[in-house]
Protein backbone atom coordinates (compact mmCIF):
# COMPACT_ATOMS: atom_id res chain seq x y z
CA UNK A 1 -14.68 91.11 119.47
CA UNK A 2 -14.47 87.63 119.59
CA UNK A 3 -12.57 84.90 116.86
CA UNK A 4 -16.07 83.28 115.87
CA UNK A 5 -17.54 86.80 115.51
CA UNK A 6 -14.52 87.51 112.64
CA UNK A 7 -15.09 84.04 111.12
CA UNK A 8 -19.15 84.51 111.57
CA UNK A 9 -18.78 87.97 109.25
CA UNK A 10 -16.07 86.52 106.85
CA UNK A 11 -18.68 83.55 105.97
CA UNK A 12 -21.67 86.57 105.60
CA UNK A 13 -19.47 88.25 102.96
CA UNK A 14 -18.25 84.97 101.14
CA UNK A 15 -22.33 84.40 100.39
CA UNK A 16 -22.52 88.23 99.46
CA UNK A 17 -19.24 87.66 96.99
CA UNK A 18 -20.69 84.43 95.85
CA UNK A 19 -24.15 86.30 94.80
CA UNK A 20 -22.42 89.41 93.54
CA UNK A 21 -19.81 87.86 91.31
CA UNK A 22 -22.58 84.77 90.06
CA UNK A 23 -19.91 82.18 91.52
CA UNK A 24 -20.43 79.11 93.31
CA UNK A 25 -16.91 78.94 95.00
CA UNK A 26 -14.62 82.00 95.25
CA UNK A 27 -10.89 82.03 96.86
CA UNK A 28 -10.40 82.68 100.21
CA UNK A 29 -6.45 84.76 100.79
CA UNK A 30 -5.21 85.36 104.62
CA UNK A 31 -2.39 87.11 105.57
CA UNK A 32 -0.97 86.80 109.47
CA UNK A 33 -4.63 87.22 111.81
CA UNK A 34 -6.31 86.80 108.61
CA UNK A 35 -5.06 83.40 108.06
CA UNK A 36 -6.52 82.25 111.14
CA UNK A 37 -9.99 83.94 110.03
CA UNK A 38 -8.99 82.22 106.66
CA UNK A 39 -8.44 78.91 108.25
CA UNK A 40 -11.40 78.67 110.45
CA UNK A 41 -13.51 79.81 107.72
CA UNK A 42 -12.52 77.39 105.29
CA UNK A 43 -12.52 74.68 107.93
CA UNK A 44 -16.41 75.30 108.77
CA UNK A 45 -17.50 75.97 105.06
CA UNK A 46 -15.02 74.10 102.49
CA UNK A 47 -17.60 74.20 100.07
CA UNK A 48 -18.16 77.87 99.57
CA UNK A 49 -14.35 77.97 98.33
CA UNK A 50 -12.11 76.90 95.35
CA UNK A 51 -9.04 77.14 97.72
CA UNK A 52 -7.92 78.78 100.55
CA UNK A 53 -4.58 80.94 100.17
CA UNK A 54 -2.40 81.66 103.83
CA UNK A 55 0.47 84.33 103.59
CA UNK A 56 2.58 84.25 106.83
CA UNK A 57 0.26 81.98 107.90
CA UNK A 58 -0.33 81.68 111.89
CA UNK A 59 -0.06 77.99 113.30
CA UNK A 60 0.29 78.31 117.18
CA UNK A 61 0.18 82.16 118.63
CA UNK A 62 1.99 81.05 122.07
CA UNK A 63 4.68 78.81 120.57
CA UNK A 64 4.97 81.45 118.17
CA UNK A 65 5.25 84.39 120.34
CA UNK A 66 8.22 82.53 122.28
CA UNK A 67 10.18 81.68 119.87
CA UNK A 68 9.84 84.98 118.92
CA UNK A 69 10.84 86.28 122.39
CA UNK A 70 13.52 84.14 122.53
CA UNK A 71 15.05 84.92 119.15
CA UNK A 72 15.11 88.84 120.58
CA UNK A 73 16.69 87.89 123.82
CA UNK A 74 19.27 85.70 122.24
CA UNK A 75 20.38 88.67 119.96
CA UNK A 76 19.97 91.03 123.11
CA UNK A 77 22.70 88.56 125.25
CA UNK A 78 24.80 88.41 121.92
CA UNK A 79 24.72 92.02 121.75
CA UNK A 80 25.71 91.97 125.39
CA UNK A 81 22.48 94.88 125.47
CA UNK A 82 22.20 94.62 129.01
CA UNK A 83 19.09 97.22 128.92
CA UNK A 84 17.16 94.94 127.08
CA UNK A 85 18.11 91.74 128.69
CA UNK A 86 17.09 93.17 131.88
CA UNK A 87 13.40 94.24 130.46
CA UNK A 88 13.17 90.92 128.43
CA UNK A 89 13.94 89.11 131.52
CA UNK A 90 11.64 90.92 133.78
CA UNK A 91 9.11 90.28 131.53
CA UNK A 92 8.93 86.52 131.48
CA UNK A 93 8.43 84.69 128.24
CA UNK A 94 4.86 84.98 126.86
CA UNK A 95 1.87 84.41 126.56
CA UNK A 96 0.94 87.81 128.50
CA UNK A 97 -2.62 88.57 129.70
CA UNK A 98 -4.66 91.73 129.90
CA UNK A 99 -2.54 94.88 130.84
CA UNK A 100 0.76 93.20 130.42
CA UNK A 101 0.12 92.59 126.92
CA UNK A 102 1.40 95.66 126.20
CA UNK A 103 5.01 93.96 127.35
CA UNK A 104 5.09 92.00 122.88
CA UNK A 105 6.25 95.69 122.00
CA UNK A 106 9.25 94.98 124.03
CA UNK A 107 10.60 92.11 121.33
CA UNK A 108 7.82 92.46 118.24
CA UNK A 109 8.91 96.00 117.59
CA UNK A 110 12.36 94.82 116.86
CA UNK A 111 10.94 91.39 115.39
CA UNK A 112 9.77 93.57 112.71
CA UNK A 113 11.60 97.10 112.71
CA UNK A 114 15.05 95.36 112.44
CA UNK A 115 15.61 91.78 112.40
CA UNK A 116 13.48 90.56 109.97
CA UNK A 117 15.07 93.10 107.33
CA UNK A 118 18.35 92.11 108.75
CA UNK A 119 17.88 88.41 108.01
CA UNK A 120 16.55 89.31 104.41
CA UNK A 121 19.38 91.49 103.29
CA UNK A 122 22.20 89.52 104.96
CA UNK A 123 20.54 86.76 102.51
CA UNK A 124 19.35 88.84 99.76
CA UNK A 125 21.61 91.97 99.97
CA UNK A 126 19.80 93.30 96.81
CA UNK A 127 16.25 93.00 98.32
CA UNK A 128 14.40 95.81 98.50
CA UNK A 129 12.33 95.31 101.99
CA UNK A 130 10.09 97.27 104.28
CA UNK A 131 8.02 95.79 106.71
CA UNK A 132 6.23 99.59 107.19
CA UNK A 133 4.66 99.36 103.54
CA UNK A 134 1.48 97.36 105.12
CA UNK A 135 0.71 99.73 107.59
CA UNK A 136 1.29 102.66 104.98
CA UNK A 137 -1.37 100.78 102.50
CA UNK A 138 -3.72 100.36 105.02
CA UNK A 139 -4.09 104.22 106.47
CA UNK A 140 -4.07 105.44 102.70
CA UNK A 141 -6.77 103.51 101.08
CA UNK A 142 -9.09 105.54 99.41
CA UNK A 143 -12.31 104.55 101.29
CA UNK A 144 -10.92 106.02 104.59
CA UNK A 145 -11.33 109.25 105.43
CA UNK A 146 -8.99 111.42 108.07
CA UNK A 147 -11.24 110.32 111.23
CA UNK A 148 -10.17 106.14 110.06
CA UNK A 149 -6.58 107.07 109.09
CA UNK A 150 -6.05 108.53 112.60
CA UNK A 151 -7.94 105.79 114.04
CA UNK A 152 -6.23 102.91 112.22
CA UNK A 153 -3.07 102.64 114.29
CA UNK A 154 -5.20 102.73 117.63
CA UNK A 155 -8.02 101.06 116.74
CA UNK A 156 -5.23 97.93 115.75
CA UNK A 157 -4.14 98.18 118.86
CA UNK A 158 -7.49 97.68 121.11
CA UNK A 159 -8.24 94.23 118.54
CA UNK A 160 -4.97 93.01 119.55
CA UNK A 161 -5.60 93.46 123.29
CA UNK A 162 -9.33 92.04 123.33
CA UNK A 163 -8.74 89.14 120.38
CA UNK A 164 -5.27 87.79 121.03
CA UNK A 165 -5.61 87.27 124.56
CA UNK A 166 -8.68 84.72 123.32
CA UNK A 167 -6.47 82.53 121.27
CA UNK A 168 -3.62 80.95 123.88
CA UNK A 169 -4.91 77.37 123.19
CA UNK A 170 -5.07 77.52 119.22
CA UNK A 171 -2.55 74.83 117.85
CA UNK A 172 -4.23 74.04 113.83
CA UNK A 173 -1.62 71.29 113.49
CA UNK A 174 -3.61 69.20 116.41
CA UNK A 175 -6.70 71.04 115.84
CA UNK A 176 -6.84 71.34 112.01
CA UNK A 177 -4.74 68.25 110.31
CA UNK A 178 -6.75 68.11 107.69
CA UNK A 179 -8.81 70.92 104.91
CA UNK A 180 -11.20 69.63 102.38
CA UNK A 181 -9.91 72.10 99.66
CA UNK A 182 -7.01 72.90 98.27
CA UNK A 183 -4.39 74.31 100.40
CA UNK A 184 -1.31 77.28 99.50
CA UNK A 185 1.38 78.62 101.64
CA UNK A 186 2.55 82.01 100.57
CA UNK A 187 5.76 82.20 103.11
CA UNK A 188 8.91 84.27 103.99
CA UNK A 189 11.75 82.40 104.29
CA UNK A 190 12.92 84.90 106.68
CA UNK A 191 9.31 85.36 108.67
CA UNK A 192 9.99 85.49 112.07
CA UNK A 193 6.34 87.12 112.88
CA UNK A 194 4.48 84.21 111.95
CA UNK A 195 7.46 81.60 112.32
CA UNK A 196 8.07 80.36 108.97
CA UNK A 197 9.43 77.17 110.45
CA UNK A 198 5.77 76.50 112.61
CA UNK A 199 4.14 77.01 108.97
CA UNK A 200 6.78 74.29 107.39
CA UNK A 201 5.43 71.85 110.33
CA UNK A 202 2.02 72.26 109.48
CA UNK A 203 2.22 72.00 106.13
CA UNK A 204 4.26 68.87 106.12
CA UNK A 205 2.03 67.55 108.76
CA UNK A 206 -1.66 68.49 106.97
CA UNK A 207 -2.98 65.64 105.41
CA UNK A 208 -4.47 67.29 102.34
CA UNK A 209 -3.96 65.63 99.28
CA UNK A 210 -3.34 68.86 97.07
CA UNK A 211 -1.45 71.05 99.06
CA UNK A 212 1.14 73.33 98.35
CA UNK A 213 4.07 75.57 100.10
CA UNK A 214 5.75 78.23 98.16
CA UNK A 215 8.96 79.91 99.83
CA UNK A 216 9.90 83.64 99.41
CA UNK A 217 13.76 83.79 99.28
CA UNK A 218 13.34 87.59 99.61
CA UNK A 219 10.78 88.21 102.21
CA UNK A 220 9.57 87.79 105.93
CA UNK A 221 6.31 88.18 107.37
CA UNK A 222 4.56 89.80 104.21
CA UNK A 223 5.94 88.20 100.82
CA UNK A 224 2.18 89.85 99.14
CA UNK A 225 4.26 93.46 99.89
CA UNK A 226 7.86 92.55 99.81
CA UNK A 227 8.10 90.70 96.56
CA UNK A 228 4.78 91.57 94.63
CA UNK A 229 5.30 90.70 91.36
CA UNK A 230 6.43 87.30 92.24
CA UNK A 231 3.27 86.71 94.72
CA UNK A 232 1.34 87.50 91.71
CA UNK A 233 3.20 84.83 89.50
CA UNK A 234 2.28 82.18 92.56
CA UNK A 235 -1.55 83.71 92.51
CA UNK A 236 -1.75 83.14 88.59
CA UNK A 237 1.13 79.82 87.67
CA UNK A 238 0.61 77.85 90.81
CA UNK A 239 -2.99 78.87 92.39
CA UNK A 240 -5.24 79.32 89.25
CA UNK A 241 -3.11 77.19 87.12
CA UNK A 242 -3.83 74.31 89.45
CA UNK A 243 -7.42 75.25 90.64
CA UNK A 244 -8.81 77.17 87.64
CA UNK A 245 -12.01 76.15 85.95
């Protein structure tokens, strides 16, 4: 399991996609790891796609991951939660490595259990939010059968220890300032699993010449789940209406 492997079978099924569906360019959407796959992808092979879409779209995995460790442990200290200042603390700030990886559950499993839908409502009090609904999609499509459902949640797990360990040194807006295709950002305003404020540098930092970013004033890390009907109103008036032939 390595990053080029991913991008290496993304680019096989772009040429099946293109031959299936008779098209010459097709879209390209990646949410969180996926718009990493998405961005390498469409770096390597800007010609195979109309545009590429990024929804919490990652920038920098170990700024990201302490900012996100900080955010916990700031709310831990103001919480005076002296349990989990003690275990954030004895942790160390990331990036962790091999069997301490498992020590992100410490701060991502409030990152996205409670402080992300904190952050919405406080903002949106009349959002509707739940950061579970991806996971729930994914065990219940209709392909899998009860062997995959009961892998899914484990199987996630082992990816995230072999791949994300591989991508400490990934920083797109030094390695990536510039796409050859047009460029959307899908993002949370309140997205503090992808930082939504990384994605703002990037974006006013990439030197495309159409480019857009689209904020969600009513989600975090997953705006394609959290406010669907107005993802697909950016998908159909802003994407296609802007890139349609």
């Amino acid at each position: 399991m390595t990053p080029q492997q991913y991008v290496a079978d993304g680019l096989q099924l772009t040429q099946y996609l293109r031959q299936r569906f008779h098209q010459d360019k097709i879209y390209i959407v990646g949410h969180s790891w996926g718009s990493m796959v998405g961005i390498w992808m469409a770096q390597q092979r800007p010609e195979l796609f109309t545009a590429y879409i990024g929804i919490g779209q990652m920038v920098n995995p170990t700024l990201n991951d302490q900012m996100g460790y900080q955010y916990v442990l700031d709310k831990a200290r103001a919480a005076g939660n002296t349990a989990l200042i003690r275990k954030l603390e004895a942790n160390g700030p990331p990036p962790y490595h091999g069997l301490g990886m498992t020590k992100y559950n410490d701060y991502l499993d409030l990152l996205y259990s409670k402080y992300i839908g904190e952050a919405i409502l406080k903002n949106n009090p009349k959002a509707t939010w739940s950061h579970g609904s991806a996971l729930i999609d994914s065990v219940n499509i209709p392909e899998f059968g009860l062997a995959d459902k009961v892998a899914t949640v484990p199987a996630t797990d082992l990816t995230f220890m072999r791949v994300y360990d591989q991508l400490g040194n990934v920083d797109y807006q030094k390695q990536i300032p510039e796409l050859k295709l047009p460029v959307y950002f899908a993002t949370g305003r309140y997205d503090l699993s992808d930082m939504a404020v990384l994605t703002d540098r990037y974006y006013q930092a990439l030197k495309n010449p159409q480019k857009h970013l689209v904020w969600f004033e009513a989600s975090g890390h997953a705006p394609i789940y959290e406010q669907t009907p107005e993802f697909l109103d950016f998908m159909v008036n802003t994407v296609l209406a802007n890139t349609g032939r």
